[in-house]
N, C-alpha and C. Protein backbone atom coordinates (compact mmCIF):
# COMPACT_ATOMS: atom_id res chain seq x y z
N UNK A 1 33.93 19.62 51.24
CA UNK A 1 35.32 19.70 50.85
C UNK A 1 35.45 20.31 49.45
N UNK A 2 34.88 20.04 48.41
CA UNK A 2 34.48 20.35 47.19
C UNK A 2 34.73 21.84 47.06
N UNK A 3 34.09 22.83 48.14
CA UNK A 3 33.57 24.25 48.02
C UNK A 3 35.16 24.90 48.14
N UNK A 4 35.22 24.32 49.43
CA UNK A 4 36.97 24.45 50.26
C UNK A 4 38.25 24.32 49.27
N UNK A 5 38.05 23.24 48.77
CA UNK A 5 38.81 23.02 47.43
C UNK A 5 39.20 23.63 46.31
N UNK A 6 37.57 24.14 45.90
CA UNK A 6 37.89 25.64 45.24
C UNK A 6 38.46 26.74 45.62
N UNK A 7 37.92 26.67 46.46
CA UNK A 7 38.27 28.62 46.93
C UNK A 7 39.90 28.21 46.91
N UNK A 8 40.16 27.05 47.60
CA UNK A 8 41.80 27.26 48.04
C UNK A 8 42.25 27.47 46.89
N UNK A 9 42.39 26.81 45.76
CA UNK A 9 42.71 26.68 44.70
C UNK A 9 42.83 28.05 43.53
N UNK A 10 41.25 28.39 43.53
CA UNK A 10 41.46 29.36 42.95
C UNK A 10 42.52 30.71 43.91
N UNK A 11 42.73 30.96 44.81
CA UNK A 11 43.29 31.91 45.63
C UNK A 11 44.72 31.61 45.17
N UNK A 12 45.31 30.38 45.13
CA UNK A 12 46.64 30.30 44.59
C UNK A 12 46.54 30.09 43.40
N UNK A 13 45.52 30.01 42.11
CA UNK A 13 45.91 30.45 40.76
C UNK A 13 46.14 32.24 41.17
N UNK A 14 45.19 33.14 41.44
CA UNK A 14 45.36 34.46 41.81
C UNK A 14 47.25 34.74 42.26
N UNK A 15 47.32 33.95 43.65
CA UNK A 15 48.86 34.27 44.00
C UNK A 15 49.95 33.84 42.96
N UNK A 16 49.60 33.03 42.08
CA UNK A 16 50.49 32.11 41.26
C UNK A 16 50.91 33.15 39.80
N UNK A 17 49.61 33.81 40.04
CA UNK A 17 49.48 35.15 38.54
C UNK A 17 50.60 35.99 39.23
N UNK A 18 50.18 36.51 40.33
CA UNK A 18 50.57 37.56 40.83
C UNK A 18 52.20 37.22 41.19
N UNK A 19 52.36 36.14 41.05
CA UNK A 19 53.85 36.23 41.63
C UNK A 19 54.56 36.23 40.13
N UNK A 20 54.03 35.96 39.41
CA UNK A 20 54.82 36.34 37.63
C UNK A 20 55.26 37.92 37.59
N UNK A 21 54.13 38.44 37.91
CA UNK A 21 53.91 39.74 37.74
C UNK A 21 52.92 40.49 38.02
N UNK A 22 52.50 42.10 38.84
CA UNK A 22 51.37 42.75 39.21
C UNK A 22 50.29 42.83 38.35
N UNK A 23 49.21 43.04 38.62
CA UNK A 23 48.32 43.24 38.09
C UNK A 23 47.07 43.73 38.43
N UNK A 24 45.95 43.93 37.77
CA UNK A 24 44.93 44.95 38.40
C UNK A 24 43.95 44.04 38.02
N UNK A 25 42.45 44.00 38.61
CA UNK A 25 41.29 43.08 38.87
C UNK A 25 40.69 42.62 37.38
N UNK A 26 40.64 43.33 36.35
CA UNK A 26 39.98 42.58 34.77
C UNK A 26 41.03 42.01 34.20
N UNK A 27 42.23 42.42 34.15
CA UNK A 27 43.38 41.76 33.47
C UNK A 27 43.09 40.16 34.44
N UNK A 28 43.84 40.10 36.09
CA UNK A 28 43.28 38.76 36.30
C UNK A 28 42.09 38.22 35.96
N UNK A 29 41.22 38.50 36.08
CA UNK A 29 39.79 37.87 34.99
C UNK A 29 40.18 37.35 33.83
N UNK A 30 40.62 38.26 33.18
CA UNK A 30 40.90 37.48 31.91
C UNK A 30 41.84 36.24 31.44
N UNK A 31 43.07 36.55 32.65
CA UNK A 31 44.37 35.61 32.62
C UNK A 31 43.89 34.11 33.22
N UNK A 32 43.03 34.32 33.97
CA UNK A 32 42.53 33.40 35.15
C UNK A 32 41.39 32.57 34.34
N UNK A 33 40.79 33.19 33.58
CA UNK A 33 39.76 32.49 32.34
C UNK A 33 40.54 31.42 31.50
N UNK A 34 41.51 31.59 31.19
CA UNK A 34 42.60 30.42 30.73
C UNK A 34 42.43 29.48 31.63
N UNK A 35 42.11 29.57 32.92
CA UNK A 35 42.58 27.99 33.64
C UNK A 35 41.28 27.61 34.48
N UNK A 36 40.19 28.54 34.79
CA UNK A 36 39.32 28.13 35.89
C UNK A 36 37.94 29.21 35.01
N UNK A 37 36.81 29.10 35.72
CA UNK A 37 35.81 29.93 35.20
C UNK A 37 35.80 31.07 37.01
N UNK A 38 35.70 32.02 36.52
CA UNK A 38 35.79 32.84 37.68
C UNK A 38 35.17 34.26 37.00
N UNK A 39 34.44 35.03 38.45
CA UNK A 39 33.83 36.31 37.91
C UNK A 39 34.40 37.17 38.73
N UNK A 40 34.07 38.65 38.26
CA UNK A 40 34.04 39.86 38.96
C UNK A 40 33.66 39.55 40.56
N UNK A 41 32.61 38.66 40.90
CA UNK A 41 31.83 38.92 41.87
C UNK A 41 32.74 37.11 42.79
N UNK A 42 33.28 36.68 42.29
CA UNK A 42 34.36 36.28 42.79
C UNK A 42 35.64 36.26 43.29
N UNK A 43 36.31 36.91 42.09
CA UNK A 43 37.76 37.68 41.95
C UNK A 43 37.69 38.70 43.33
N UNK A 44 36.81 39.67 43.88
CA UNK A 44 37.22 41.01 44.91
C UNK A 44 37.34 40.06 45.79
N UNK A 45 35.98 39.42 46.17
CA UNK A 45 36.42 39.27 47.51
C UNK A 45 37.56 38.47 47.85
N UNK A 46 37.83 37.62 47.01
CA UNK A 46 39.73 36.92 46.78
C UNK A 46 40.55 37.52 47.91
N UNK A 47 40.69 38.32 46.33
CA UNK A 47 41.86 39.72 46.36
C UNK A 47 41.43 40.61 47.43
N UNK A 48 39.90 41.11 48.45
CA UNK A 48 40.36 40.86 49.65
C UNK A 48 40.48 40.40 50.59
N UNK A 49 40.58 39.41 50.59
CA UNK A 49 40.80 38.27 51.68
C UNK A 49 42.41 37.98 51.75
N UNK A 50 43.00 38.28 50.24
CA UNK A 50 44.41 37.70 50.34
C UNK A 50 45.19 38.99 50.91
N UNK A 51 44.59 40.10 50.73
CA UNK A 51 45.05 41.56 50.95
C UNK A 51 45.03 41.93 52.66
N UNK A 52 43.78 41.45 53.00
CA UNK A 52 43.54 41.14 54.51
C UNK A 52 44.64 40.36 55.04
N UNK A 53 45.17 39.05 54.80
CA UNK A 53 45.65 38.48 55.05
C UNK A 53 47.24 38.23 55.28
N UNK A 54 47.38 39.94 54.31
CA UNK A 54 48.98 40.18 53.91
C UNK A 54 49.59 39.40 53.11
N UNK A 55 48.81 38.82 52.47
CA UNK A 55 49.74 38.06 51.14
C UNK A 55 49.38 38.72 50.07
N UNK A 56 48.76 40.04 49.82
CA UNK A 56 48.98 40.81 48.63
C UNK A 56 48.38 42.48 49.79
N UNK A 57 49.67 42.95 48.48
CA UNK A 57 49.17 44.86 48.67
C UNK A 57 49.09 45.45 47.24
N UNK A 58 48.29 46.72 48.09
CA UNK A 58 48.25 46.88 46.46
C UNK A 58 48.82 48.37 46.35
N UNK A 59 48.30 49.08 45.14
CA UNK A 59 48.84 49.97 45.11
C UNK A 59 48.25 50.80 43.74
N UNK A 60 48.20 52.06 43.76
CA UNK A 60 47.23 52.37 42.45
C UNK A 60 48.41 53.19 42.00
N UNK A 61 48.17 53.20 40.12
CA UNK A 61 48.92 54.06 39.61
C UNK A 61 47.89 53.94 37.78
N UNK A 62 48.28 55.65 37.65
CA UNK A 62 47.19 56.32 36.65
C UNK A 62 47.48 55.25 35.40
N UNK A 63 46.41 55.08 34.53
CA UNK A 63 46.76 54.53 33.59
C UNK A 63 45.73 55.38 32.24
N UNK A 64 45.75 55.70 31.26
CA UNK A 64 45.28 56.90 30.48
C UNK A 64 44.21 57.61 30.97
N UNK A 65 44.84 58.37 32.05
CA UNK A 65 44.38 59.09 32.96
C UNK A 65 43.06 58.94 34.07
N UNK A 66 42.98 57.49 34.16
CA UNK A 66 42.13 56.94 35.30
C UNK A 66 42.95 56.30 36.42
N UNK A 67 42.56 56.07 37.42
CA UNK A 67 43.82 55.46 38.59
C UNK A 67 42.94 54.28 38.38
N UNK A 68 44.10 53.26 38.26
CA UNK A 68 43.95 51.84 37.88
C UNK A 68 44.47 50.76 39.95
N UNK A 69 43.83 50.53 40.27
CA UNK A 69 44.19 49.78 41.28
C UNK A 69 45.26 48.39 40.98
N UNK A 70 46.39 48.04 41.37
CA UNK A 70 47.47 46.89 40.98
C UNK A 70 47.26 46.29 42.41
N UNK A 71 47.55 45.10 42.23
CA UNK A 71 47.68 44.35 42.73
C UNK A 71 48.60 43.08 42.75
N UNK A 72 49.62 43.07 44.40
CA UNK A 72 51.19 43.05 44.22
C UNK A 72 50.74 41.39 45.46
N UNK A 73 52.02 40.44 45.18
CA UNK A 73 52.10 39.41 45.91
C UNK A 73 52.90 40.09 47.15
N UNK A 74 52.83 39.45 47.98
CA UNK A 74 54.03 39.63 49.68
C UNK A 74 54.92 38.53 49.64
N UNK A 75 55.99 38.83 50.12
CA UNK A 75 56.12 37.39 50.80
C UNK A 75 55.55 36.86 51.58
N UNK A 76 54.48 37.13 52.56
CA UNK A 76 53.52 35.93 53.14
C UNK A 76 52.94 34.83 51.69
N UNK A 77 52.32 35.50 50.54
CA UNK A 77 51.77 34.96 49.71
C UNK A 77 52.72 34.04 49.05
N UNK A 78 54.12 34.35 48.40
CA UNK A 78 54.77 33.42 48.48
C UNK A 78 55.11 32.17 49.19
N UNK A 79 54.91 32.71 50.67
CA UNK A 79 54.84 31.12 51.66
C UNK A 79 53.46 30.38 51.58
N UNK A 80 52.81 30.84 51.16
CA UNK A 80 51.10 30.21 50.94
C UNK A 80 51.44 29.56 49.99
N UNK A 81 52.16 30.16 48.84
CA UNK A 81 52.60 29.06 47.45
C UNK A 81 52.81 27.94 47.63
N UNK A 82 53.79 28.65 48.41
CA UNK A 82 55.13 26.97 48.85
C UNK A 82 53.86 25.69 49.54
N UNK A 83 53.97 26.19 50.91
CA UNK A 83 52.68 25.61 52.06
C UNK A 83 51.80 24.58 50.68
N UNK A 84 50.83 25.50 49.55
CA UNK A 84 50.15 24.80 49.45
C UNK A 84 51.09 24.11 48.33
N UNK A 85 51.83 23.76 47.93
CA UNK A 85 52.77 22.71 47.12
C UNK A 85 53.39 22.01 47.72
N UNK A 86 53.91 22.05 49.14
CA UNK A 86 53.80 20.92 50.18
C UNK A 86 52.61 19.96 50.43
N UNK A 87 51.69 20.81 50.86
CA UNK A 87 50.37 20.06 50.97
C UNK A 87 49.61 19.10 49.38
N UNK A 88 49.67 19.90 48.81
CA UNK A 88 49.99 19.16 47.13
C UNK A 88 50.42 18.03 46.84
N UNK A 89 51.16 17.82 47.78
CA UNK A 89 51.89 16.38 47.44
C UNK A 89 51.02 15.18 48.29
N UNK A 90 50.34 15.53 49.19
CA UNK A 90 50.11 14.74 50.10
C UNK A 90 48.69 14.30 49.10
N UNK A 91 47.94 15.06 48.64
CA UNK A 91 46.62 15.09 47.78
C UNK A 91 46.91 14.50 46.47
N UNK A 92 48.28 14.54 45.59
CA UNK A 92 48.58 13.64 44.75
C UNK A 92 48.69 12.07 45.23
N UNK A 93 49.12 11.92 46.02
CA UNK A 93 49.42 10.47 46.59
C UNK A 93 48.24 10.23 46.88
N UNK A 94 47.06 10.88 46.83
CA UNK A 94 45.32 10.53 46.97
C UNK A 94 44.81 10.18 45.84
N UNK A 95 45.41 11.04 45.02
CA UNK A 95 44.92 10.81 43.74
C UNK A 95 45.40 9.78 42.78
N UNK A 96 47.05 9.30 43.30
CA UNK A 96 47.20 8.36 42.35
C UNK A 96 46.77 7.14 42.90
N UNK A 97 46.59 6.97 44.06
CA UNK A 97 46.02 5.91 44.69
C UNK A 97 44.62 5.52 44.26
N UNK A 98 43.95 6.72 44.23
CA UNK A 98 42.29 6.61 43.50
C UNK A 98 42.23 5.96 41.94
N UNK A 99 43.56 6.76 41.19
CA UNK A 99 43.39 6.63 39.83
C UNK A 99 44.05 5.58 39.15
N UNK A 100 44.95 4.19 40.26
CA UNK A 100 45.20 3.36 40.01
C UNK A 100 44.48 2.04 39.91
């Protein structure tokens, strides 16, 4: 459960960035370093799994004259938000039960 836990987790810090605003694969690294430890060799396959999945597209546009890959939320990914902040609640009521 532990492993599962992560991945879910980190995938909606990723959607949670992305729904502020787009962004391209080192910028999330870096934003995402604020809240979790995460690498390069973590972060792709994420971003494609969530891309697979239709809760993000992307889209490239030049940035001082290299094409920079962005990366955009869907609304599927928005309903993954929600979904897992429904489910959220059910795992708090685990936790305050544990931590009482």
């Amino acid at each position: 459960m532990k492993q599962q836990l992560k991945k879910g987790v980190r995938e909606i810090f990723v959607l949670a960035l992305l729904s502020k605003d787009d962004s391209y694969g080192y910028k999330l690294i870096q934003d995402l370093s604020d809240f979790v430890e995460i690498s390069e060799s973590t972060l792709y396959p994420i971003l494609r799994r969530l891309e697979k999945s239709g809760q993000l597209k992307t889209y490239n546009d030049l940035y001082q004259g290299r094409n920079r890959k962005y990366y955009q939320i869907t609304q599927d990914g928005h309903h993954a938000i929600d979904s897992f902040l429904e489910e959220w609640k059910d795992i708090k009521k685990i936790y305050d039960l544990l931590t009482k």
